[in-house]
Protein backbone atom coordinates (compact mmCIF):
# COMPACT_ATOMS: atom_id res chain seq x y z
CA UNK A 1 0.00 0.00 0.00
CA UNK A 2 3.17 2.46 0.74
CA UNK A 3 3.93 1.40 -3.01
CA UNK A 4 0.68 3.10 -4.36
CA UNK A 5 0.41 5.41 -1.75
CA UNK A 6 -2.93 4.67 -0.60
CA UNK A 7 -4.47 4.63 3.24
CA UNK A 8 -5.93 2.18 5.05
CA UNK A 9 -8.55 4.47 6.10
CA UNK A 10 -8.91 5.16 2.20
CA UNK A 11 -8.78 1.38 1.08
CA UNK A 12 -11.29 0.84 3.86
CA UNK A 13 -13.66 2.96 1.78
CA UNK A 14 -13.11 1.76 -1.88
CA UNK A 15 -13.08 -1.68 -0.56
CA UNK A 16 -16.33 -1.78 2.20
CA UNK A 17 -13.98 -3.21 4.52
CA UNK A 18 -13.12 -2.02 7.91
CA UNK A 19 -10.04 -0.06 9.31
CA UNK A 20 -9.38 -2.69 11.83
CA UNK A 21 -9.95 -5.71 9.70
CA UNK A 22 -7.63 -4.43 6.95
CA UNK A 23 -5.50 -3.09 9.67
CA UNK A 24 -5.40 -6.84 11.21
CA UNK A 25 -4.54 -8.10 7.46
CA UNK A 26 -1.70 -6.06 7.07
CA UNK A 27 -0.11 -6.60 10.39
CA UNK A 28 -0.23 -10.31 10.11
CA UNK A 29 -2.69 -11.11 12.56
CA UNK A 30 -5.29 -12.87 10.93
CA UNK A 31 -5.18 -16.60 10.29
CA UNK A 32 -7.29 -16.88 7.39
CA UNK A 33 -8.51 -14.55 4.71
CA UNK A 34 -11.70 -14.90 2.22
CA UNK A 35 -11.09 -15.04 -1.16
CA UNK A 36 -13.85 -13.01 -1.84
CA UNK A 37 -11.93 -10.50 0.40
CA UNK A 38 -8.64 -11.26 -1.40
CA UNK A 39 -10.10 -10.48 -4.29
CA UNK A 40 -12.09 -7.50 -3.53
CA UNK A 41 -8.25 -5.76 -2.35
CA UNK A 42 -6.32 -7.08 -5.24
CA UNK A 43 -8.48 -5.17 -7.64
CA UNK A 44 -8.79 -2.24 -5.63
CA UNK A 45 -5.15 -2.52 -5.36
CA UNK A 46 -4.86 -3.07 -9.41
CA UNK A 47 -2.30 -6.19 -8.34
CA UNK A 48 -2.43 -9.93 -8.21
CA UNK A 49 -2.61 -12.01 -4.70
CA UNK A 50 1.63 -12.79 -4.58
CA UNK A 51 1.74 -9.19 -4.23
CA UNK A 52 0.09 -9.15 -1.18
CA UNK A 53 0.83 -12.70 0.25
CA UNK A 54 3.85 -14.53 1.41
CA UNK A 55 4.50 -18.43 2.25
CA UNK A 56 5.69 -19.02 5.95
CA UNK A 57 5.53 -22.37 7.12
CA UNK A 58 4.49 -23.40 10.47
CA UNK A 59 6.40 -25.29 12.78
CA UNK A 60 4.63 -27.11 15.38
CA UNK A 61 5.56 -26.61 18.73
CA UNK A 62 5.22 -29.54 21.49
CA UNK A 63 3.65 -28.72 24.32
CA UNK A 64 4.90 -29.15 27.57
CA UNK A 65 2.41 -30.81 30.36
CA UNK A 66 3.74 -29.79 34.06
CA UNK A 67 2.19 -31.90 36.88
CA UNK A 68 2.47 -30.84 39.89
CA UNK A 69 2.83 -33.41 42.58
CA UNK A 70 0.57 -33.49 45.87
């Protein structure tokens, strides 16, 4: 969004999605994304989704079980 110089407050509007939701979105804290609502930003954006997305993969973690002894 820097790129094209556009705000969230200002995507928010061309898009019909909120502030906070696109704000969420952008600062990775979403774990799933429509892509009705993929699609809705990529041509508001004029771009394609690998310009907005990028692969991480996930590492499980173990979790640890701590009994405590009576």
């Amino acid at each position: 969004m820097a790129d094209r110089k556009i705000s969230l407050n200002h995507l928010s509007k061309k898009v019909g999605i909120t502030t906070i939701n696109l704000s969420k979105l952008k600062n990775e804290r979403v774990s799933a994304v429509r892509f009705s609502m993929l699609d809705t930003i990529c041509k508001a954006l004029d771009c394609q989704p690998a310009n907005l997305l990028a692969y991480q993969k996930i590492i499980k973690q173990k979790l640890l079980t701590i009994k405590s002894e009576c």
